[in-house]
N, C-alpha and C. Protein backbone atom coordinates (compact mmCIF):
# COMPACT_ATOMS: atom_id res chain seq x y z
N UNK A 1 77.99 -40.76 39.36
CA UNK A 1 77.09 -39.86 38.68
C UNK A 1 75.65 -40.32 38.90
N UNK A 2 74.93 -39.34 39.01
CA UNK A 2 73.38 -39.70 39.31
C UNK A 2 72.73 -38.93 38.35
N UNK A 3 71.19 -39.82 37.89
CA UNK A 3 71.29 -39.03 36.67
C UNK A 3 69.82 -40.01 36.35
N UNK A 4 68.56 -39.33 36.45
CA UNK A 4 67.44 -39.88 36.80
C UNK A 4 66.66 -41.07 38.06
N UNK A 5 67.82 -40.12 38.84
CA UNK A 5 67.45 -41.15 39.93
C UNK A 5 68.44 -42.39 40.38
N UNK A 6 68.99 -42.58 39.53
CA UNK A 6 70.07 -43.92 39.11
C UNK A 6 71.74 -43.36 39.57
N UNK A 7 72.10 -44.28 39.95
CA UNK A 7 73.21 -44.12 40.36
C UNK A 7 74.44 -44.63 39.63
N UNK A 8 74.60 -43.95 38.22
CA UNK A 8 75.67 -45.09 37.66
C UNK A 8 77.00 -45.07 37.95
N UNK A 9 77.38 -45.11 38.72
CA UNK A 9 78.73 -45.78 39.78
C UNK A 9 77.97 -47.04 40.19
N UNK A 10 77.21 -47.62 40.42
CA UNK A 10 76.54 -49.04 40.96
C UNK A 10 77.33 -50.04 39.98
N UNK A 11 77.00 -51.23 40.77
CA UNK A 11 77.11 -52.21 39.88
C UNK A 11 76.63 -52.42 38.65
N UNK A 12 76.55 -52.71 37.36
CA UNK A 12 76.20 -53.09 36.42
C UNK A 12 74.56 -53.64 36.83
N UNK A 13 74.88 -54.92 37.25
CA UNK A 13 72.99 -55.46 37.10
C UNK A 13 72.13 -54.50 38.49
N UNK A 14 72.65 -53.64 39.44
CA UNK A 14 71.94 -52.81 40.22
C UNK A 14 71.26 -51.46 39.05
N UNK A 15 72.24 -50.76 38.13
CA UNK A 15 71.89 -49.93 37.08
C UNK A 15 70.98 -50.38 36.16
N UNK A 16 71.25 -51.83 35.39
CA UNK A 16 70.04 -52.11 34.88
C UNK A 16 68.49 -52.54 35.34
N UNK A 17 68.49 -53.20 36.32
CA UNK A 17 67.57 -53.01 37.37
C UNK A 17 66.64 -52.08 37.76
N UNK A 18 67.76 -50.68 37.92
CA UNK A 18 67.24 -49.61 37.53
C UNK A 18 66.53 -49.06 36.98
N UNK A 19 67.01 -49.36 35.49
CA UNK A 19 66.94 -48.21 34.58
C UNK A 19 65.01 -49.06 33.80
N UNK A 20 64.59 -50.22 34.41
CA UNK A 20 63.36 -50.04 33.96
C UNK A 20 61.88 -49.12 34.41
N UNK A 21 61.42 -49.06 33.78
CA UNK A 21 61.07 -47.90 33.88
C UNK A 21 61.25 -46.30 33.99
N UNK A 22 62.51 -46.10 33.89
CA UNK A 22 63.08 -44.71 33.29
C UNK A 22 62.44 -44.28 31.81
N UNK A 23 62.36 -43.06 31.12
CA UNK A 23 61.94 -43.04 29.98
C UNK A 23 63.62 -42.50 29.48
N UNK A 24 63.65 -43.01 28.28
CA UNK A 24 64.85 -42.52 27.14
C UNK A 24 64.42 -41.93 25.88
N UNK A 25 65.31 -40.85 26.04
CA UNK A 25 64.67 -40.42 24.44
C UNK A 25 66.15 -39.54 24.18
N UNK A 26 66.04 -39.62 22.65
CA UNK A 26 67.36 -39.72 22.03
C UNK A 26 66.68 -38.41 20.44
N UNK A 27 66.68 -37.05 20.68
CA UNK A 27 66.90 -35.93 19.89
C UNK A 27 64.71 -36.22 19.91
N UNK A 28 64.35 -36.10 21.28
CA UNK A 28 63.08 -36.18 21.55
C UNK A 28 62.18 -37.58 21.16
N UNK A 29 63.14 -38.29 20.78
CA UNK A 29 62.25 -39.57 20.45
C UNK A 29 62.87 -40.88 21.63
N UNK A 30 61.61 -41.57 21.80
CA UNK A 30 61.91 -42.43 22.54
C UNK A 30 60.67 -43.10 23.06
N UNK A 31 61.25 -43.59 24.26
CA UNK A 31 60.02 -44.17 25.25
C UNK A 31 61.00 -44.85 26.62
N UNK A 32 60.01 -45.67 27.25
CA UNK A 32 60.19 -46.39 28.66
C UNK A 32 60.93 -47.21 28.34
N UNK A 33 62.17 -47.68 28.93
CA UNK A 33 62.92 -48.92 29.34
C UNK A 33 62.16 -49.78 29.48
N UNK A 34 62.56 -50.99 29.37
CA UNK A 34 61.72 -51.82 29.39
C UNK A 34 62.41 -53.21 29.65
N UNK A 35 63.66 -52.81 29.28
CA UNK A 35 64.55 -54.35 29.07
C UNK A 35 65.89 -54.21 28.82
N UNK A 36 66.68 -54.97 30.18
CA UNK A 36 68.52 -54.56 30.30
C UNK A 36 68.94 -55.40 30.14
N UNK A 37 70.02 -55.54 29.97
CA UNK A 37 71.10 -56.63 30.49
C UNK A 37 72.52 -55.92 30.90
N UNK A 38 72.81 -56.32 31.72
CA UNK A 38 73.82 -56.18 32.77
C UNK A 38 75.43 -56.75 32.21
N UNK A 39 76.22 -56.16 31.90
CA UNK A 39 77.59 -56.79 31.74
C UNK A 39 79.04 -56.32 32.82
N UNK A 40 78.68 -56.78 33.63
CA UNK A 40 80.41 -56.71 34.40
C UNK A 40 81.34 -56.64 33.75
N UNK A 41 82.55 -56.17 34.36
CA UNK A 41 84.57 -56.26 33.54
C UNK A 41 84.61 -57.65 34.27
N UNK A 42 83.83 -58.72 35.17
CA UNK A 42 84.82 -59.83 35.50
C UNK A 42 83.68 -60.81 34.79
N UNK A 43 83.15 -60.50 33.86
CA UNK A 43 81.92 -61.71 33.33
C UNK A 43 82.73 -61.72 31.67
N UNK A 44 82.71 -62.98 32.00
CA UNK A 44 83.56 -63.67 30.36
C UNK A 44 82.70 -62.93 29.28
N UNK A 45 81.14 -62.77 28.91
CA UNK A 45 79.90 -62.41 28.08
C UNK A 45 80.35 -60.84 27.91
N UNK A 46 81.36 -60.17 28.79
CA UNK A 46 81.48 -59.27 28.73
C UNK A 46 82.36 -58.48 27.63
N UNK A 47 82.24 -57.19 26.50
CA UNK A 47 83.20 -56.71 26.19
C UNK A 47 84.71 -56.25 26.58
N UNK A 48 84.67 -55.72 28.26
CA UNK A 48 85.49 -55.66 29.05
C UNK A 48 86.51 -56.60 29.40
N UNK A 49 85.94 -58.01 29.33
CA UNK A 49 86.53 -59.31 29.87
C UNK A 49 87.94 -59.07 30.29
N UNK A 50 88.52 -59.30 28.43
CA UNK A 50 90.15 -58.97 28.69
C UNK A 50 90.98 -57.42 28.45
N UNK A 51 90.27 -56.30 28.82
CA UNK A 51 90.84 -55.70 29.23
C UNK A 51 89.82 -54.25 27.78
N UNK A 52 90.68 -53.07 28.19
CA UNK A 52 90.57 -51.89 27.21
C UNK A 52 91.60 -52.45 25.77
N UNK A 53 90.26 -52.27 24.64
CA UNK A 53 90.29 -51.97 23.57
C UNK A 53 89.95 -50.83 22.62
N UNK A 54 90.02 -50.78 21.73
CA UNK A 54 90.14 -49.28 20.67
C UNK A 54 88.25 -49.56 20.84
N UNK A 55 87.83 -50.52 20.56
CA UNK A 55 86.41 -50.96 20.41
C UNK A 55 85.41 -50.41 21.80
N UNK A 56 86.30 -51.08 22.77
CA UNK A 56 85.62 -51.00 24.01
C UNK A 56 85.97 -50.13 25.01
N UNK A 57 86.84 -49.32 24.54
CA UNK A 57 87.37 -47.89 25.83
C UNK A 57 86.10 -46.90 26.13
N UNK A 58 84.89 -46.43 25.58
CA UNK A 58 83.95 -45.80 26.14
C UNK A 58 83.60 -46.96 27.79
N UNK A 59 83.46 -47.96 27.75
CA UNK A 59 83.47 -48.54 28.62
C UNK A 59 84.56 -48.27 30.02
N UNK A 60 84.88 -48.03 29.81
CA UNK A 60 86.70 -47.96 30.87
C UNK A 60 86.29 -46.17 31.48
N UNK A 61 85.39 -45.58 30.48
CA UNK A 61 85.37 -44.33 30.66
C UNK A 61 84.49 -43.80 32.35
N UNK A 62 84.26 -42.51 32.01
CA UNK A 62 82.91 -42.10 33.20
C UNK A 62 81.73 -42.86 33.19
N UNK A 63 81.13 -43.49 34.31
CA UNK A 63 79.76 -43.55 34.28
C UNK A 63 78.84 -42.56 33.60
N UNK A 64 77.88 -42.95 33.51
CA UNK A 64 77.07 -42.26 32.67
C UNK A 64 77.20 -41.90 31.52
N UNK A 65 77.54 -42.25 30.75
CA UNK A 65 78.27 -42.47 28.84
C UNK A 65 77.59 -43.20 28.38
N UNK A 66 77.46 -42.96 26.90
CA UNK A 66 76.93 -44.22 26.06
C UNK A 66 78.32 -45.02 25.32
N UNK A 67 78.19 -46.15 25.79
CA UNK A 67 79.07 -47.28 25.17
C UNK A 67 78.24 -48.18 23.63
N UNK A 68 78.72 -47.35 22.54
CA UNK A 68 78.02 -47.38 21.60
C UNK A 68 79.03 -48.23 20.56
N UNK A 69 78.34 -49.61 19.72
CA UNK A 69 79.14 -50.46 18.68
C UNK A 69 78.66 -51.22 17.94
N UNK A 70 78.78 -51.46 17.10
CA UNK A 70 78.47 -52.47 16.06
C UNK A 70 78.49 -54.04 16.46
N UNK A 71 77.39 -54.55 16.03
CA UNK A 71 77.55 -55.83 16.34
C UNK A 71 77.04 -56.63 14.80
N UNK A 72 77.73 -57.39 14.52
CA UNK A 72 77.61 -58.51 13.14
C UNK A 72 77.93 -57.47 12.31
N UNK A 73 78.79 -56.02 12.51
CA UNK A 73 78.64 -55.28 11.31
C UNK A 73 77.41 -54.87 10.50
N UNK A 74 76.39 -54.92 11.30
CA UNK A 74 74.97 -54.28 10.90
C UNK A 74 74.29 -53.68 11.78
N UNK A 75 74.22 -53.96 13.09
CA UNK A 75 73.12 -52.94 14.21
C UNK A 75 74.24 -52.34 14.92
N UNK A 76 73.82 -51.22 15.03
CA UNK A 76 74.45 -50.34 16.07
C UNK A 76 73.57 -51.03 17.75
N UNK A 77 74.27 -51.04 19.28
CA UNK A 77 73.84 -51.46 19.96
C UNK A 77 74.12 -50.14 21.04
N UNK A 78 73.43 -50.10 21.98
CA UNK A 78 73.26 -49.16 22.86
C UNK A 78 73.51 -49.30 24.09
N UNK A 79 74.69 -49.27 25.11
CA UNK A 79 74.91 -49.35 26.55
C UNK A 79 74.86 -48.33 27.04
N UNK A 80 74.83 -47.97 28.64
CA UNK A 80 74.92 -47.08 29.72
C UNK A 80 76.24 -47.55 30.27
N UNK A 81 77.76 -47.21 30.48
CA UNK A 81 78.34 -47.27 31.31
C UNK A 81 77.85 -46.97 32.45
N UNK A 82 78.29 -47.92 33.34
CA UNK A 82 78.15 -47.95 34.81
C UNK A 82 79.52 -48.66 35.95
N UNK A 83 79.14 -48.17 37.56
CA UNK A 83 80.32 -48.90 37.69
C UNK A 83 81.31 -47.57 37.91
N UNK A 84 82.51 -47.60 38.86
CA UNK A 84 83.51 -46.67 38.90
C UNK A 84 83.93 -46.74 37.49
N UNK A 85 84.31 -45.12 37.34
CA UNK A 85 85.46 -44.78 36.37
C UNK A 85 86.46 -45.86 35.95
N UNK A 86 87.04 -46.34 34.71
CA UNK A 86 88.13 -47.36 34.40
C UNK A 86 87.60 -48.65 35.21
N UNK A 87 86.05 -49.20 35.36
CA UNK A 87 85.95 -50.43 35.73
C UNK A 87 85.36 -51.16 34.64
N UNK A 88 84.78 -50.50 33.79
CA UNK A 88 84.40 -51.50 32.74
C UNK A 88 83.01 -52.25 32.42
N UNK A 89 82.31 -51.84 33.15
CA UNK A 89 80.97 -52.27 33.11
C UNK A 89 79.82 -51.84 32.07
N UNK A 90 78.95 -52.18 31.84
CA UNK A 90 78.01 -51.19 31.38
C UNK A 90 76.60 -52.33 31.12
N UNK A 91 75.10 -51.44 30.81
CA UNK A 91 74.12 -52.37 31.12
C UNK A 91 73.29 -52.10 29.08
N UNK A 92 73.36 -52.64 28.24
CA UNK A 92 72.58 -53.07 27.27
C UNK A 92 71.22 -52.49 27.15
N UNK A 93 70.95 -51.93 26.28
CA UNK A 93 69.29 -50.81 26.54
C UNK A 93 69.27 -52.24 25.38
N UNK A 94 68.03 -52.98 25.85
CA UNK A 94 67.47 -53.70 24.70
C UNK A 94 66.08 -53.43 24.26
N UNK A 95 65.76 -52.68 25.06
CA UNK A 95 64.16 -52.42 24.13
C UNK A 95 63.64 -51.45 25.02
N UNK A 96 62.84 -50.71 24.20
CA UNK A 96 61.64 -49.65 25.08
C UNK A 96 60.40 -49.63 24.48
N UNK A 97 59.62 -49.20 25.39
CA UNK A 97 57.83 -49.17 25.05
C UNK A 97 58.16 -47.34 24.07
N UNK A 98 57.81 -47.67 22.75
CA UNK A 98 57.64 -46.56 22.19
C UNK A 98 56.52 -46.02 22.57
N UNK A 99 56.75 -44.55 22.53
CA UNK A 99 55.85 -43.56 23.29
C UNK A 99 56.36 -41.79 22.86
N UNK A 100 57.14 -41.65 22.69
CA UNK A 100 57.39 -40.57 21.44
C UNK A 100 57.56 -40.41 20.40
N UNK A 101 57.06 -40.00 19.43
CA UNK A 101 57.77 -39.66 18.23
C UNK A 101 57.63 -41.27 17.60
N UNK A 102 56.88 -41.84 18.02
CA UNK A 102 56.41 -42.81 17.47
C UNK A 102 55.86 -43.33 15.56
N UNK A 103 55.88 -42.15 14.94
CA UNK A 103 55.81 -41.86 13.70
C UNK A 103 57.05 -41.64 12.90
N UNK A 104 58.25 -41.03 13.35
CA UNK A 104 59.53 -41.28 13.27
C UNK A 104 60.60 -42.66 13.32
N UNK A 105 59.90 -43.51 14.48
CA UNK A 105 60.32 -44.32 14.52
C UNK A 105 59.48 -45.50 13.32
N UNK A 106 58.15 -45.40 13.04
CA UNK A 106 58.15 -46.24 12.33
C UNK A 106 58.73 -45.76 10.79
N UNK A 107 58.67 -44.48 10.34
CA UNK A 107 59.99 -44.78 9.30
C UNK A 107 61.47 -44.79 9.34
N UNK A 108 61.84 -44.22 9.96
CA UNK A 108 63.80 -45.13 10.15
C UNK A 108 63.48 -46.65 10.11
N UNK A 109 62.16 -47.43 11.00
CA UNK A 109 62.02 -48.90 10.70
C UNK A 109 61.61 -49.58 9.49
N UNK A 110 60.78 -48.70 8.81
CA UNK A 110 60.32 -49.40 7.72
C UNK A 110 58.89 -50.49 8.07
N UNK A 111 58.56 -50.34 9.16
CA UNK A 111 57.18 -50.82 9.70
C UNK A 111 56.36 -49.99 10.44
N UNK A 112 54.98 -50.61 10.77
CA UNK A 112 54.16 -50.26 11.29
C UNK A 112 53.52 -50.98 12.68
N UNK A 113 54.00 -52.14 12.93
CA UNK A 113 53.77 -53.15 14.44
C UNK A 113 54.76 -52.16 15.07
N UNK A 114 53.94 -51.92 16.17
CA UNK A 114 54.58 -50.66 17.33
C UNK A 114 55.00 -51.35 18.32
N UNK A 115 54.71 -53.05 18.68
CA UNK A 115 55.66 -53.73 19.38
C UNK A 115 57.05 -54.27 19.30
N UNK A 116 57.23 -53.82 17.28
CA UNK A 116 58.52 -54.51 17.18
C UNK A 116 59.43 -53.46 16.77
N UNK A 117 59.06 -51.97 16.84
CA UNK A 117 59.80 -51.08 16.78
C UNK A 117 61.06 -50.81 17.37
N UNK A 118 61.20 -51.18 18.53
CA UNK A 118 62.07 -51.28 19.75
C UNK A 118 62.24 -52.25 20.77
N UNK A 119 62.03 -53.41 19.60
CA UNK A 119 62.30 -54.52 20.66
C UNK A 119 63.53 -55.79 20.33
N UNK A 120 64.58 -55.11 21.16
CA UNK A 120 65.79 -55.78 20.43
C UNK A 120 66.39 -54.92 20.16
N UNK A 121 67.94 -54.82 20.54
CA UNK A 121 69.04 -53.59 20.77
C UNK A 121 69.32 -52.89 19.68
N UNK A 122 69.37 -53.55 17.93
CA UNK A 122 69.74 -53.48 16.68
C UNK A 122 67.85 -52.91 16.33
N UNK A 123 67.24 -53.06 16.64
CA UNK A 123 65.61 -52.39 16.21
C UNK A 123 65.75 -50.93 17.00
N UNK A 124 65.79 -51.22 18.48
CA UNK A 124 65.98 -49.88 19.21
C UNK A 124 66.94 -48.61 18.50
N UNK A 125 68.14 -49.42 18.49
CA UNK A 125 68.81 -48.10 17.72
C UNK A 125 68.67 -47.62 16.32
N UNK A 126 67.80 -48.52 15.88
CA UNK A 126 67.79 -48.09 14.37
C UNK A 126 66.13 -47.18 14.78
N UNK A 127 65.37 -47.78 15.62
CA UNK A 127 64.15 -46.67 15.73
C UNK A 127 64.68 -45.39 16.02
N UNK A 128 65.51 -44.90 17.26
CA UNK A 128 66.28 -43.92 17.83
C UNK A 128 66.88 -43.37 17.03
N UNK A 129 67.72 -43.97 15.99
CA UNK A 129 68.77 -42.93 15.23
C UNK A 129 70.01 -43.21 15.86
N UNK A 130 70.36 -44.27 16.80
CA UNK A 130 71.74 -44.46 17.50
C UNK A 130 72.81 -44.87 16.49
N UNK A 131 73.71 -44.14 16.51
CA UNK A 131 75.18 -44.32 15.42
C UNK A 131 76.53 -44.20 16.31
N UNK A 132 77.63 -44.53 15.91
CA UNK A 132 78.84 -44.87 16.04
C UNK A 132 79.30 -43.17 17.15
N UNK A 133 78.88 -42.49 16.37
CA UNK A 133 79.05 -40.98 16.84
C UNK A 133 78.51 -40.41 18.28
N UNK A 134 77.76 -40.89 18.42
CA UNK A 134 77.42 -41.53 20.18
C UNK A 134 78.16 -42.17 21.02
N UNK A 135 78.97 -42.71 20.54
CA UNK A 135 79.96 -43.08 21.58
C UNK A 135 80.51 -42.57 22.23
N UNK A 136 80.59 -42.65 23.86
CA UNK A 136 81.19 -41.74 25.03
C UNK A 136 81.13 -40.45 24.90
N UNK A 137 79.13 -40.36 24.52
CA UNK A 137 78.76 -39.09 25.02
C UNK A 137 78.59 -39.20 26.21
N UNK A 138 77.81 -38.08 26.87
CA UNK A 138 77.39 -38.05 28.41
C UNK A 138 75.83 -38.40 28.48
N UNK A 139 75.64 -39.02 28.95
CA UNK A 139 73.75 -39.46 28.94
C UNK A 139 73.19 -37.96 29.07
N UNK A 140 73.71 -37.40 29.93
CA UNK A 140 72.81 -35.98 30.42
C UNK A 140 73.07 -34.81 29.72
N UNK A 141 73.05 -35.00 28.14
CA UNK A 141 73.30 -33.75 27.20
C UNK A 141 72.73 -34.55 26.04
N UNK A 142 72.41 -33.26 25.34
CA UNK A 142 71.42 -33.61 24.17
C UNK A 142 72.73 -34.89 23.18
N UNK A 143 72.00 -35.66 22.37
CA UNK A 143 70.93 -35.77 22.34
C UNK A 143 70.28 -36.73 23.34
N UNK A 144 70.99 -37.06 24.12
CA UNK A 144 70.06 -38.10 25.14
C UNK A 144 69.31 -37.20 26.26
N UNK A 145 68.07 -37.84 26.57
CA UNK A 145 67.03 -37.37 27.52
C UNK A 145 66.98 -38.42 28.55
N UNK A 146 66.98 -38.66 29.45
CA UNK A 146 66.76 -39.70 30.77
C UNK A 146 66.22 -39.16 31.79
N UNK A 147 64.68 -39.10 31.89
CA UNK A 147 63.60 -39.22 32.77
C UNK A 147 63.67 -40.20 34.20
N UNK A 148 63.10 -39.40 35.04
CA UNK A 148 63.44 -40.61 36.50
C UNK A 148 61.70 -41.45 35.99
N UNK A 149 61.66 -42.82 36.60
CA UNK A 149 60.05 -43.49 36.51
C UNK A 149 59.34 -42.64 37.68
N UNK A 150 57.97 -42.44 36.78
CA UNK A 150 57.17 -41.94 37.48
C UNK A 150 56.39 -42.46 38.68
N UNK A 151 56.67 -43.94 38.67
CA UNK A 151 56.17 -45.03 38.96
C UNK A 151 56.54 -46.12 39.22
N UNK A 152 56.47 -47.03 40.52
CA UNK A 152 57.33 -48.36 40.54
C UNK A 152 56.41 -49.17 39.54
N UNK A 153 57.54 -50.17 38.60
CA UNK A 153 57.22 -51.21 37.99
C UNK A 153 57.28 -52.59 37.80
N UNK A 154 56.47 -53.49 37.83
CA UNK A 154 56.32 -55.03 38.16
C UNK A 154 58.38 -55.50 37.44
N UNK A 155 59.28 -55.81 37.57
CA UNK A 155 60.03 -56.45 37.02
C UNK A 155 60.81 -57.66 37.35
N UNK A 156 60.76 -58.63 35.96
CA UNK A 156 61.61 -59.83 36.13
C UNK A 156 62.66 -59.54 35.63
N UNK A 157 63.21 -61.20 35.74
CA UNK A 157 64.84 -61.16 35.50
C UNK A 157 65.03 -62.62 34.65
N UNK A 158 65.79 -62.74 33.63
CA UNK A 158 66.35 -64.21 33.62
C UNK A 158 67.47 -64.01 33.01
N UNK A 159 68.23 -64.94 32.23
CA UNK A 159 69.01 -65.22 31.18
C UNK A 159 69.74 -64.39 30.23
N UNK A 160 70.53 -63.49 29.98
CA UNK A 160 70.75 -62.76 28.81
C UNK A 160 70.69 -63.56 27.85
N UNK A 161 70.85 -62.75 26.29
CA UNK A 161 69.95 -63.41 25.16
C UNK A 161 71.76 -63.07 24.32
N UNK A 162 71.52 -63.70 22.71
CA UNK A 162 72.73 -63.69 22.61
C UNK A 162 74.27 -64.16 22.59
N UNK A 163 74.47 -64.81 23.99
CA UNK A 163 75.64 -64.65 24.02
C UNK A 163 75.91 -66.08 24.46
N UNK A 164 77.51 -66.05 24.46
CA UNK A 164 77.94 -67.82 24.16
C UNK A 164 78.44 -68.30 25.32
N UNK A 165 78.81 -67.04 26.73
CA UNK A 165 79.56 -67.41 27.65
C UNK A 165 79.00 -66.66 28.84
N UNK A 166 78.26 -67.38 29.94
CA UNK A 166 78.00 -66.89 31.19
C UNK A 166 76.81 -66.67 30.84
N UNK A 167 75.20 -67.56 30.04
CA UNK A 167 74.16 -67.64 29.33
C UNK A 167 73.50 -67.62 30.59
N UNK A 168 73.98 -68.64 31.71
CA UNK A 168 73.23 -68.65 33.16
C UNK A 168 73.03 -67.47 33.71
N UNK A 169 73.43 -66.82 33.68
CA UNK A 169 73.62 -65.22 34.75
C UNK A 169 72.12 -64.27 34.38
N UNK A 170 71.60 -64.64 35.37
CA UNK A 170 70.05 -63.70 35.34
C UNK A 170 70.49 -62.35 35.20
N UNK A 171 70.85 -61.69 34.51
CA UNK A 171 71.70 -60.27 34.28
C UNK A 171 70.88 -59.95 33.56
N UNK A 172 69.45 -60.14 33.08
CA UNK A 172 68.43 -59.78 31.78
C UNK A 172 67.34 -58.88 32.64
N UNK A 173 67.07 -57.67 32.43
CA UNK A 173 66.16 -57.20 33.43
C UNK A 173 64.81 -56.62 32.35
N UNK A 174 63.52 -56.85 33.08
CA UNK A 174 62.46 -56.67 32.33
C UNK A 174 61.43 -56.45 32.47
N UNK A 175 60.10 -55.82 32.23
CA UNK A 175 59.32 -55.16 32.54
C UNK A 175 58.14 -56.06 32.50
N UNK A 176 57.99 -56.83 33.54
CA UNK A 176 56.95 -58.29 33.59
C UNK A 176 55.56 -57.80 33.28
N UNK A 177 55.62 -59.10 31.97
CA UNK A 177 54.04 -59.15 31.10
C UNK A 177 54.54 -58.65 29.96
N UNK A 178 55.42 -57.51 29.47
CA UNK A 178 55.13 -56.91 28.36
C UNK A 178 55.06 -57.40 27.37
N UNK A 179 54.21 -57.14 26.46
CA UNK A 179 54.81 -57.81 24.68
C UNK A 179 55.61 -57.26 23.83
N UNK A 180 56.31 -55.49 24.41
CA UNK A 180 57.51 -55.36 23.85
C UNK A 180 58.38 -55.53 24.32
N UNK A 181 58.62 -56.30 24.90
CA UNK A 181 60.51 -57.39 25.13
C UNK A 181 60.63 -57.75 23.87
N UNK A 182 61.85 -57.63 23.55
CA UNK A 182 62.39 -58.48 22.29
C UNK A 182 62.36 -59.97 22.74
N UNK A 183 62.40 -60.75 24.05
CA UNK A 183 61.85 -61.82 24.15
C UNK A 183 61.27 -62.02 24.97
N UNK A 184 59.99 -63.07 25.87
CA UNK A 184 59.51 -62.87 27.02
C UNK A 184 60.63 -63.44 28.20
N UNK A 185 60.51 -63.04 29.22
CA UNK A 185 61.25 -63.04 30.66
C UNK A 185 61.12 -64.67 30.47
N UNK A 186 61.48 -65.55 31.39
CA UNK A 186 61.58 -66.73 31.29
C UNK A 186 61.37 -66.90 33.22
């Protein structure tokens, strides 16, 4: 499936790679990508690891889906399946440069710093409005919007953030310099 330019049949860290600088917007609110992380079906860090679960089957699904879940039982978190059909992949939306509806998002947040609105997967979806009910929609129907970049953009890579297994794997993709990363590039 192609679908702002992006090819999500690719590999996992080729899609997130991608997807910076794309704009997202979710029932007209949103902004620019800004910051991925990449999860393979053969990377331990991965939901996929050991196989389809009740939790993790949007994953197993079509490219181009949102692989949508709870994490600590408090943030909803936001993926792009990617990757053939039934492979299991998908890439982590961890933050975007707010730029729509930017007044919306600061009340679902409860603040007013417009760098920390969307920075960090559990901030993002709570700016957005992302819920459980999103799961293994199709990116390319309301409510999701996915813009191709208008523009090539400077990006690094390091470390995913988070996680307890496969911490080495530069699978973190990011929009070099910004101060809305939920952390800086390394």
């Amino acid at each position: 499936m192609h679908l702002a330019g992006i090819d999500f049949s690719a590999a996992a860290p080729d899609v997130a790679y991608a997807l910076i600088g794309t704009t997202l917007r979710i029932d007209g609110v949103g902004g620019l990508i800004i910051e991925t992380e990449a999860y393979e079906a053969d990377d331990p860090a991965s939901h996929s690891f050991n196989g389809p679960t009740l939790r993790n089957a949007a994953m197993f699904g079509e490219p181009g889906r949102a692989y949508v879940y709870r994490t600590y039982g408090l943030h909803w978190c936001l993926n792009f399946v990617c990757g053939p059909a039934g492979h299991g992949a998908a890439v982590l939306i961890r933050a975007i440069l707010p730029e729509r509806g930017v007044d919306t998002m600061r009340d679902r947040r409860g603040l007013q710093e417009a760098h920390l609105l969307c920075a960090g997967p559990g901030r993002l979806c709570q700016a957005l409005a992302v819920h459980g009910g999103m799961n293994g929609l199709p990116l390319d129907a309301p409510p999701f919007e996915l813009l191709m970049a208008d523009q090539l953009h400077p990006i690094g890579s390091g470390a995913r953030i988070g996680i307890s297994k496969a911490v080495a794997v530069p699978w973190r993709f990011g929009l070099a310099g910004s101060s809305y990363l939920s952390r800086p590039l390394r």
